[in-house]
C-alpha atoms as a PDB file:
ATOM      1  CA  UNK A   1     -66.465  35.560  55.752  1.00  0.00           C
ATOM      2  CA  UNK A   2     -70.274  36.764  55.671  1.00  0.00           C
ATOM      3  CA  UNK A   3     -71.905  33.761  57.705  1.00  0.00           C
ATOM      4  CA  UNK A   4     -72.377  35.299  60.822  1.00  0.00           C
ATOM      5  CA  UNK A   5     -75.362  32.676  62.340  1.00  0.00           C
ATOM      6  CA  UNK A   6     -78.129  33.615  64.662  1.00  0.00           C
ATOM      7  CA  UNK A   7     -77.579  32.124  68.096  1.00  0.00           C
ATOM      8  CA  UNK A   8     -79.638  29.023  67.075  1.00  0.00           C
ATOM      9  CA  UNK A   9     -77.282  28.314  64.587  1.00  0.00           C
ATOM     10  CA  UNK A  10     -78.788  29.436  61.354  1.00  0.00           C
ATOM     11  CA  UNK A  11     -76.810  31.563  59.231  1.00  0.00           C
ATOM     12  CA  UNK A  12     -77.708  34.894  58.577  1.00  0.00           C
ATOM     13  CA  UNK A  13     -76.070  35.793  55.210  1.00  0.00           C
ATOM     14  CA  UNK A  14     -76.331  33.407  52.505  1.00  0.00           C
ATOM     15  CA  UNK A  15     -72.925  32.253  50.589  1.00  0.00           C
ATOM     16  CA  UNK A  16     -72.941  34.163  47.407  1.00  0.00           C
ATOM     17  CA  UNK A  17     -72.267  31.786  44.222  1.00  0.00           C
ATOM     18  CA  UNK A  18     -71.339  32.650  40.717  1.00  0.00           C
ATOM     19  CA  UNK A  19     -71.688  29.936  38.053  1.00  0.00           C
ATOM     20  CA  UNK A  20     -69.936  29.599  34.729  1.00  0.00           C
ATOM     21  CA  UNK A  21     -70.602  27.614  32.330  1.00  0.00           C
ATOM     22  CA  UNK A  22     -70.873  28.114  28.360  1.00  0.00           C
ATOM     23  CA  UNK A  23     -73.807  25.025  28.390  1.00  0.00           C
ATOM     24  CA  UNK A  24     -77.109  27.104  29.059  1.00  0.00           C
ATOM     25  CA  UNK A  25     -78.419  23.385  29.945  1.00  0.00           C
ATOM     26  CA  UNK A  26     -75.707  23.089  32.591  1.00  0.00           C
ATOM     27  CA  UNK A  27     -76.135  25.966  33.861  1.00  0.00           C
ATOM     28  CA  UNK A  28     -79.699  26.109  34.716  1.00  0.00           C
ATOM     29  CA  UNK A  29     -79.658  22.768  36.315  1.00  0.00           C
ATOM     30  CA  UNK A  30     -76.643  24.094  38.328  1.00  0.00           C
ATOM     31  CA  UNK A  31     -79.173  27.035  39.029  1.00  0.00           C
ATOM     32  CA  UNK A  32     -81.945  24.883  39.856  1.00  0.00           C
ATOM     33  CA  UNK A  33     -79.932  22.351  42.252  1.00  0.00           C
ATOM     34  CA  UNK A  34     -77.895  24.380  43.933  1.00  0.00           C
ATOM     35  CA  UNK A  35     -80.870  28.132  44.600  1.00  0.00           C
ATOM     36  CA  UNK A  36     -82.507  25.189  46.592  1.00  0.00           C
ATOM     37  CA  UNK A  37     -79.892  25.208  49.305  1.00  0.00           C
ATOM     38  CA  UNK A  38     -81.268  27.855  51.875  1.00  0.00           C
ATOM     39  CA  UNK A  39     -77.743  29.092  52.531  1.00  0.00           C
ATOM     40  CA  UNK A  40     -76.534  29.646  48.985  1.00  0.00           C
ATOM     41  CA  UNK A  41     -77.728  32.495  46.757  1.00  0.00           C
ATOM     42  CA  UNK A  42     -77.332  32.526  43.137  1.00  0.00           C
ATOM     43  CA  UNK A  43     -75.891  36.058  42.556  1.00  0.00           C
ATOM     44  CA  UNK A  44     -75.250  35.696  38.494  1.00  0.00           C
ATOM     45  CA  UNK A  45     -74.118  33.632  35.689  1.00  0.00           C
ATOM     46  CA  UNK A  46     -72.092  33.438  32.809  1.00  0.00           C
ATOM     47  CA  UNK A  47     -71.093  31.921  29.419  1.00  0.00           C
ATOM     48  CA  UNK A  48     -67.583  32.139  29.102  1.00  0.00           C
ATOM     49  CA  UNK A  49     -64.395  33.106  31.242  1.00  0.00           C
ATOM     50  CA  UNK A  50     -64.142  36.956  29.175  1.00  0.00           C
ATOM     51  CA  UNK A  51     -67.348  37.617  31.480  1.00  0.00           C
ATOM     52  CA  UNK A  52     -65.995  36.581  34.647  1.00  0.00           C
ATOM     53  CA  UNK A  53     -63.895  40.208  35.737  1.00  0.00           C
ATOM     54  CA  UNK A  54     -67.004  42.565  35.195  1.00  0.00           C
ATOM     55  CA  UNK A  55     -69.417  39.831  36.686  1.00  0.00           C
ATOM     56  CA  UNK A  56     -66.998  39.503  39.681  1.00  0.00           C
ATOM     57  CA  UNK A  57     -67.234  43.284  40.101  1.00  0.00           C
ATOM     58  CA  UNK A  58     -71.099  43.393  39.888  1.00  0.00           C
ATOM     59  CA  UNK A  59     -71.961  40.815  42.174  1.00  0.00           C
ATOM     60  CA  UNK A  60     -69.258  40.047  44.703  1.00  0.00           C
ATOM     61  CA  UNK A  61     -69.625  36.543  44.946  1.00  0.00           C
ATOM     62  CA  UNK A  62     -67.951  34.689  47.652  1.00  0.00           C
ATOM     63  CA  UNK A  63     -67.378  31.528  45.382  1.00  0.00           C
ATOM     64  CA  UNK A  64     -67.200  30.957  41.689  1.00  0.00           C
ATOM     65  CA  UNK A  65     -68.068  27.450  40.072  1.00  0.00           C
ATOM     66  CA  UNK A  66     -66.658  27.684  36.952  1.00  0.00           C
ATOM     67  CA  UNK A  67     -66.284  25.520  33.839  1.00  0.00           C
ATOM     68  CA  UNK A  68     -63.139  24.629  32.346  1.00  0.00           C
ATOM     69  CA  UNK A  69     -63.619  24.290  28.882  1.00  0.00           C
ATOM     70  CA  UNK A  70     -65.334  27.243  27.623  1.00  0.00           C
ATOM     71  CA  UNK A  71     -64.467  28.791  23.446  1.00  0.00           C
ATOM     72  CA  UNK A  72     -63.075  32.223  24.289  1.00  0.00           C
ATOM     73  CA  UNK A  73     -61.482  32.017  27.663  1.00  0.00           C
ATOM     74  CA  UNK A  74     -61.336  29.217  29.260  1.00  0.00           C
ATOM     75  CA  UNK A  75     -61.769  28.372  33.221  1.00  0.00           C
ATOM     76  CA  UNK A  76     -57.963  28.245  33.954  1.00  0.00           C
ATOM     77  CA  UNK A  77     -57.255  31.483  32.042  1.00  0.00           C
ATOM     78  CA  UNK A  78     -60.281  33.152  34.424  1.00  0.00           C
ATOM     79  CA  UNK A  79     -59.069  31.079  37.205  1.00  0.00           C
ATOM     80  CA  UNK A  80     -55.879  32.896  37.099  1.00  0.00           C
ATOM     81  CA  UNK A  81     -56.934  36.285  36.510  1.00  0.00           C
ATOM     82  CA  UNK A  82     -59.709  36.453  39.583  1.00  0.00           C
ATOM     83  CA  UNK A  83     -57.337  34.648  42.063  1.00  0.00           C
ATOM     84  CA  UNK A  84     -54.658  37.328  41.448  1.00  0.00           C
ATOM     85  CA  UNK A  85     -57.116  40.284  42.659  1.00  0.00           C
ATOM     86  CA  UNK A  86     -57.407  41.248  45.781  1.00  0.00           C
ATOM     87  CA  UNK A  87     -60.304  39.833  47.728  1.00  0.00           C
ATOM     88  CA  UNK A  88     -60.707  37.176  45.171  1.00  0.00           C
ATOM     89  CA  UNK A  89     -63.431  34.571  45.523  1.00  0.00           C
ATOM     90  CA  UNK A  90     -63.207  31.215  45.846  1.00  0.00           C
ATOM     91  CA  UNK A  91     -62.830  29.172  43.044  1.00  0.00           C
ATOM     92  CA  UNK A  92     -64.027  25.940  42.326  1.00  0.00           C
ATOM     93  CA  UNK A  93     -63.866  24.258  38.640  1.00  0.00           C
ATOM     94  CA  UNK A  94     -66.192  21.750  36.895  1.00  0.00           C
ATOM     95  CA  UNK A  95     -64.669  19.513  34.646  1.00  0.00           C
ATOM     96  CA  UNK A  96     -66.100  15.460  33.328  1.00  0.00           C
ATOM     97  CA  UNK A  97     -62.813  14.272  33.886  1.00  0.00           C
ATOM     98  CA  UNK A  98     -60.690  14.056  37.153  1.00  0.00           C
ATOM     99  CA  UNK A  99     -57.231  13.153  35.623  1.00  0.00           C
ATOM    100  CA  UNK A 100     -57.426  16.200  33.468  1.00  0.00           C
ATOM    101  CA  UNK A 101     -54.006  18.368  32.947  1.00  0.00           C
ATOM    102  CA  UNK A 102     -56.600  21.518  32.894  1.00  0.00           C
ATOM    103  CA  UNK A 103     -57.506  20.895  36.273  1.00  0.00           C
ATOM    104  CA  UNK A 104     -54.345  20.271  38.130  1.00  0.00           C
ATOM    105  CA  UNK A 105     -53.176  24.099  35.977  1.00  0.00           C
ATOM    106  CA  UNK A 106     -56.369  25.481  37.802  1.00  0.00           C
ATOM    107  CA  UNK A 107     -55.271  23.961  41.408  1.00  0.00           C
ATOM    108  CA  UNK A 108     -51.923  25.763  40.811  1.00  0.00           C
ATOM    109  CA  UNK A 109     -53.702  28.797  39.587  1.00  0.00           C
ATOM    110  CA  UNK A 110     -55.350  29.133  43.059  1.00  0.00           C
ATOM    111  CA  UNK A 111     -58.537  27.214  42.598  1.00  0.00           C
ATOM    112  CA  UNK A 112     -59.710  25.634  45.668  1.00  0.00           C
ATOM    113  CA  UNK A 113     -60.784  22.362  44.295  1.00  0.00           C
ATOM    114  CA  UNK A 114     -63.192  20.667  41.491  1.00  0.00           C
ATOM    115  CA  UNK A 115     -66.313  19.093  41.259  1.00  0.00           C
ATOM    116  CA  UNK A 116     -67.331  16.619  38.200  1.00  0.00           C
ATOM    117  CA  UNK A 117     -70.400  17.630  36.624  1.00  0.00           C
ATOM    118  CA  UNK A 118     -71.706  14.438  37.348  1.00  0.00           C
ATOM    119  CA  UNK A 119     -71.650  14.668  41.158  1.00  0.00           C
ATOM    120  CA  UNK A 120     -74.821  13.846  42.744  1.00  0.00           C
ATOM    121  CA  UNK A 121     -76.278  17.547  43.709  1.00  0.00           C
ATOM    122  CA  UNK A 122     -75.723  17.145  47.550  1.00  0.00           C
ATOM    123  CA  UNK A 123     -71.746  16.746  46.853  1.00  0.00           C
ATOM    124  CA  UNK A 124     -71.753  19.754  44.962  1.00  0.00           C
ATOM    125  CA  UNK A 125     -73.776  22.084  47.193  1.00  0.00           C
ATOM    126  CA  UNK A 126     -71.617  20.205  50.245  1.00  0.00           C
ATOM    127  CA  UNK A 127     -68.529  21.474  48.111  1.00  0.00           C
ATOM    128  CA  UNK A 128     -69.813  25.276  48.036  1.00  0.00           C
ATOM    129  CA  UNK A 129     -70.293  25.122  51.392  1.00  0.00           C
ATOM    130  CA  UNK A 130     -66.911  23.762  52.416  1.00  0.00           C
ATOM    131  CA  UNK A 131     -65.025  26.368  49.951  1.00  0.00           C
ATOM    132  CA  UNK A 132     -66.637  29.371  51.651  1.00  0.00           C
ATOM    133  CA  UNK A 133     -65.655  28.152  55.018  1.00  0.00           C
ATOM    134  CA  UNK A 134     -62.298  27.504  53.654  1.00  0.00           C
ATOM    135  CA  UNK A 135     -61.881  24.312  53.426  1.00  0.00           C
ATOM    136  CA  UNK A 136     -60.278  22.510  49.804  1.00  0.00           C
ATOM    137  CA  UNK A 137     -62.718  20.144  47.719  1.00  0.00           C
ATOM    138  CA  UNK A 138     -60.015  17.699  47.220  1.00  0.00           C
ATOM    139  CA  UNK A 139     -59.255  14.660  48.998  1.00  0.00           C
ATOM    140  CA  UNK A 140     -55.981  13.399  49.235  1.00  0.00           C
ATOM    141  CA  UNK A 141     -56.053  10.681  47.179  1.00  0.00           C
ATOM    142  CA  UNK A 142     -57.438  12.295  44.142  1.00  0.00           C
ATOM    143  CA  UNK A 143     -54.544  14.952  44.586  1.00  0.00           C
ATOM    144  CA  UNK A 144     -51.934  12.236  44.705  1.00  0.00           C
ATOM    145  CA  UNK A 145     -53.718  10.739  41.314  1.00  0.00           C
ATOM    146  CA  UNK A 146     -53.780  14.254  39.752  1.00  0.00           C
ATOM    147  CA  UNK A 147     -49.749  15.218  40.581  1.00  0.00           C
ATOM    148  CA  UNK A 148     -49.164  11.486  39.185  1.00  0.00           C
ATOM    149  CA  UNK A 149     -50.455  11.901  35.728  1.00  0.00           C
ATOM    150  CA  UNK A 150     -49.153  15.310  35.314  1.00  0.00           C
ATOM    151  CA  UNK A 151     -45.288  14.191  36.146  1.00  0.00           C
ATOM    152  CA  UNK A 152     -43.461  13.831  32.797  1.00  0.00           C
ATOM    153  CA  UNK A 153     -40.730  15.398  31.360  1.00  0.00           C
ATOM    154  CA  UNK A 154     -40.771  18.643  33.550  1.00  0.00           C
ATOM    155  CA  UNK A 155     -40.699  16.461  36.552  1.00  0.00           C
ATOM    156  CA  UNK A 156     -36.629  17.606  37.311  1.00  0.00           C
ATOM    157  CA  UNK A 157     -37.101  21.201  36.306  1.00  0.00           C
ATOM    158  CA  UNK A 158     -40.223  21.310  38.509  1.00  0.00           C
ATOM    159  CA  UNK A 159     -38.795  19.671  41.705  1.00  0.00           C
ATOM    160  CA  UNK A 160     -35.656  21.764  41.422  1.00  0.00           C
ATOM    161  CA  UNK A 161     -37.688  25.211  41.632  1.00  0.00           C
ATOM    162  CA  UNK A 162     -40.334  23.999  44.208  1.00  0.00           C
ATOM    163  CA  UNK A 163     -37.076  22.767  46.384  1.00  0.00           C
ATOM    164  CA  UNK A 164     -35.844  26.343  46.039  1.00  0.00           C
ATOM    165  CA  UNK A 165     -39.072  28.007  47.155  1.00  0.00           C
ATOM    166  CA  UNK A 166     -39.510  25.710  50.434  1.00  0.00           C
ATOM    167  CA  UNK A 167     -35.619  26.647  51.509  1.00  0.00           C
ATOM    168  CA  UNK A 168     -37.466  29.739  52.438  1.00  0.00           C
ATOM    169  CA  UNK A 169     -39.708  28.106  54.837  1.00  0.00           C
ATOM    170  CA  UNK A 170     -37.843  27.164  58.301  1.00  0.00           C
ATOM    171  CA  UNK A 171     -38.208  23.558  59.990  1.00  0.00           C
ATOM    172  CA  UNK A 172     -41.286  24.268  61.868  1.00  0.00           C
ATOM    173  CA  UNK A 173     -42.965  25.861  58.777  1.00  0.00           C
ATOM    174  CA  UNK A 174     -41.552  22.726  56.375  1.00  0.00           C
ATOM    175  CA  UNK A 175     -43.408  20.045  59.062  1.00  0.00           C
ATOM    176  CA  UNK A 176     -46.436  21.629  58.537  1.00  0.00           C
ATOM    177  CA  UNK A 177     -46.497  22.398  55.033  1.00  0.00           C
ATOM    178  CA  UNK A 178     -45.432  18.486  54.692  1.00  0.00           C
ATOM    179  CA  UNK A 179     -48.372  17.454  56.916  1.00  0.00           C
ATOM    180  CA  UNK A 180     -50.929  19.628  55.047  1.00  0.00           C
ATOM    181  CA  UNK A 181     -49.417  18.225  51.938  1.00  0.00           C
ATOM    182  CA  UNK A 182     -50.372  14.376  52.688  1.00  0.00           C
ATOM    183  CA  UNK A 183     -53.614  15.790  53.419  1.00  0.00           C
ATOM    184  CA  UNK A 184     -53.639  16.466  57.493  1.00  0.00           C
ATOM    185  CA  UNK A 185     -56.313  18.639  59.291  1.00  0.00           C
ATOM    186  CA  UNK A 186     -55.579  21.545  61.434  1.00  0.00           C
ATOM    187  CA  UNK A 187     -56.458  19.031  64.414  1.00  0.00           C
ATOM    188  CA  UNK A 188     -54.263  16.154  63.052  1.00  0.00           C
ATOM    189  CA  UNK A 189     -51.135  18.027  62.343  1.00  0.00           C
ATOM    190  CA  UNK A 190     -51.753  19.803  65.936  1.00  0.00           C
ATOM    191  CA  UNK A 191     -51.700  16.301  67.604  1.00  0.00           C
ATOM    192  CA  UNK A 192     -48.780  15.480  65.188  1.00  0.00           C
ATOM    193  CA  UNK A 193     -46.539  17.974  66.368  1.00  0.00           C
ATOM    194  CA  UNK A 194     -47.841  18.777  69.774  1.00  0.00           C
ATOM    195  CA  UNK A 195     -48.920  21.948  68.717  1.00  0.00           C
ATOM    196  CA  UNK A 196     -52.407  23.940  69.641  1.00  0.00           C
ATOM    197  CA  UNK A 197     -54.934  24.068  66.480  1.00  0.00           C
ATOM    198  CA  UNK A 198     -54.289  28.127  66.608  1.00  0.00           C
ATOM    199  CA  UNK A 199     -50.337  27.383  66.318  1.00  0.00           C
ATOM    200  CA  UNK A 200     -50.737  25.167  63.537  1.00  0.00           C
ATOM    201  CA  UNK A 201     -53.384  27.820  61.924  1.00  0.00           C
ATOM    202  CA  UNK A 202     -50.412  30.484  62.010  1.00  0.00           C
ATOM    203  CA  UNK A 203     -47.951  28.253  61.112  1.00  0.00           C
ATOM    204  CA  UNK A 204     -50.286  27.543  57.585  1.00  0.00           C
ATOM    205  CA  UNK A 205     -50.609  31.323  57.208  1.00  0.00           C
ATOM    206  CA  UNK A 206     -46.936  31.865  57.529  1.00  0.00           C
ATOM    207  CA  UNK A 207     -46.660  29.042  55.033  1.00  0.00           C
ATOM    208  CA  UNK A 208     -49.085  30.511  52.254  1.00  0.00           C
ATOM    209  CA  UNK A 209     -47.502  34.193  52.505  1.00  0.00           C
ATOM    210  CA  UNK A 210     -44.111  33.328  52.251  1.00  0.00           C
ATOM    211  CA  UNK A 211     -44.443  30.861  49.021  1.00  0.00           C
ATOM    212  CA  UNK A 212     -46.864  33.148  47.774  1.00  0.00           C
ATOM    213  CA  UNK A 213     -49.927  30.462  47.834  1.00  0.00           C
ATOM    214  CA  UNK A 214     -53.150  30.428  48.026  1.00  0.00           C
ATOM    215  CA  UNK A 215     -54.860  27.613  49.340  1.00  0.00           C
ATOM    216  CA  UNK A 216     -53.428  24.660  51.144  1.00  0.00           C
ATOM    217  CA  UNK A 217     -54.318  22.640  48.104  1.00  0.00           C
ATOM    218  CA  UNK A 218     -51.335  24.686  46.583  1.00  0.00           C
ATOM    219  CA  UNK A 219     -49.347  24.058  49.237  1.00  0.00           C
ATOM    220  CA  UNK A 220     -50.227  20.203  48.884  1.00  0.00           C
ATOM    221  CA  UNK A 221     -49.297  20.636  45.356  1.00  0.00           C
ATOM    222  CA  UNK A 222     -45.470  22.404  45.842  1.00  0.00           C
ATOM    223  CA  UNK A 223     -44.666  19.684  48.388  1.00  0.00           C
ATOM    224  CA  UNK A 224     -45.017  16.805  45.763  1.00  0.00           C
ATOM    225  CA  UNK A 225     -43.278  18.716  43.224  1.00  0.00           C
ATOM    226  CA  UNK A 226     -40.345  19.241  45.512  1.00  0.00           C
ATOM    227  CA  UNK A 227     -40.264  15.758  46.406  1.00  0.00           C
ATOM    228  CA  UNK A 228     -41.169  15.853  50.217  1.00  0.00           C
ATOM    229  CA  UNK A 229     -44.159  13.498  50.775  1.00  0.00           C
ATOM    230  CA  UNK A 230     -41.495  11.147  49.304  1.00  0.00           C
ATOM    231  CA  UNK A 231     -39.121  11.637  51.692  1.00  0.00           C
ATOM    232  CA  UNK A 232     -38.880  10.018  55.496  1.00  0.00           C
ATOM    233  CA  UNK A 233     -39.956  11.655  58.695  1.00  0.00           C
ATOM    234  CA  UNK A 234     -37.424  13.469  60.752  1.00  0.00           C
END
């Protein structure tokens, strides 16, 4: 990305944020808390996801924090749109609720995690940080908690297509999608599978291209819905 760092280690380009948010209130304490950070630069804001295209365009942000209720497009809707552009920014949505269907639409939309907008300030500047260097602002366990409350009725259509999009992936590939789906690091699933880091790195981009994803929080997502993190090693 843009943070090359001076040999010191202090970066040299700033991460370039976006907020969203229709609550002006929200918004400037997002402003406030997070234009203290010496590596993040507030580059714009808006009200509502109909903004978010031409603001994109104007300021080239690196990430986007954006609501997910807003009146006349909301977050997902936006989500959906930027992540389908080329060179689209990271996305990370702000919601008051963590077991929220919106959310887990806006993880499958491409978002790279959420943030409740009563996180103390470090955790959400933390979170910016980790979504430029792209990393997902989702632990494992509040995944697992998210794919639970949204499996209903759709549950057997759902598995059934997922299972037909991993048959594309070959045993190798599978392994490590299944490993970054329980949540594994790069370093982990190397150890795992007595691989190097940069093998396993290839292996996730080889992953994302051919199911079309993202974000390894999608690929998290695809493995529970085709029923692999329930099934046994080997």
């Amino acid at each position: 990305m843009l943070h090359d760092r001076h040999p010191n280690g202090r970066q040299m380009t700033a991460i370039r944020l976006l907020l969203v948010d229709d609550d002006p209130l929200v918004r400037a304490g997002l402003s406030f808390m997070l234009g203290g950070a010496d590596d993040i630069e507030i580059v714009g804001e808006g009200a509502d996801g109909d903004e978010v295209d031409a603001l994109v365009d104007r300021t080239r942000p690196d990430v986007v924090l954006m609501d997910i209720r807003m009146p006349t497009v909301d977050g997902l809707a936006a989500t959906e749109r930027l992540r389908a552009r080329a060179d689209a920014p990271q996305v990370v949505v702000l919601t008051t609720f963590h077991a929220d269907d919106q959310v887990l639409r806006a993880l499958r939309a491409g978002a790279a995690g959420f943030v409740l907008k009563d996180t103390p300030p470090a955790e959400i500047v933390e979170a910016v940080r980790r979504v430029a260097a792209g990393d997902p602002v989702l632990s494992p366990a509040v995944t697992r908690q998210l794919m639970a409350h949204a499996a209903g009725a759709t549950a057997d259509t759902r598995r059934a297509t997922a299972r037909s999009r991993v048959a594309a992936l070959n045993d190798r590939e599978r392994e490590v999608a299944v490993a970054v789906g329980r949540g594994a690091s790069n370093a982990a699933i190397a150890a795992e599978l007595f691989l190097s880091v940069p093998t396993v790195k290839t292996h996730v981009s080889r992953v994302l291209a051919k199911l079309g994803l993202n974000n390894r929080v999608q690929i998290a997502l695809l493995t529970y819905d085709a029923g692999l993190l329930d099934e046994p090693d080997g």
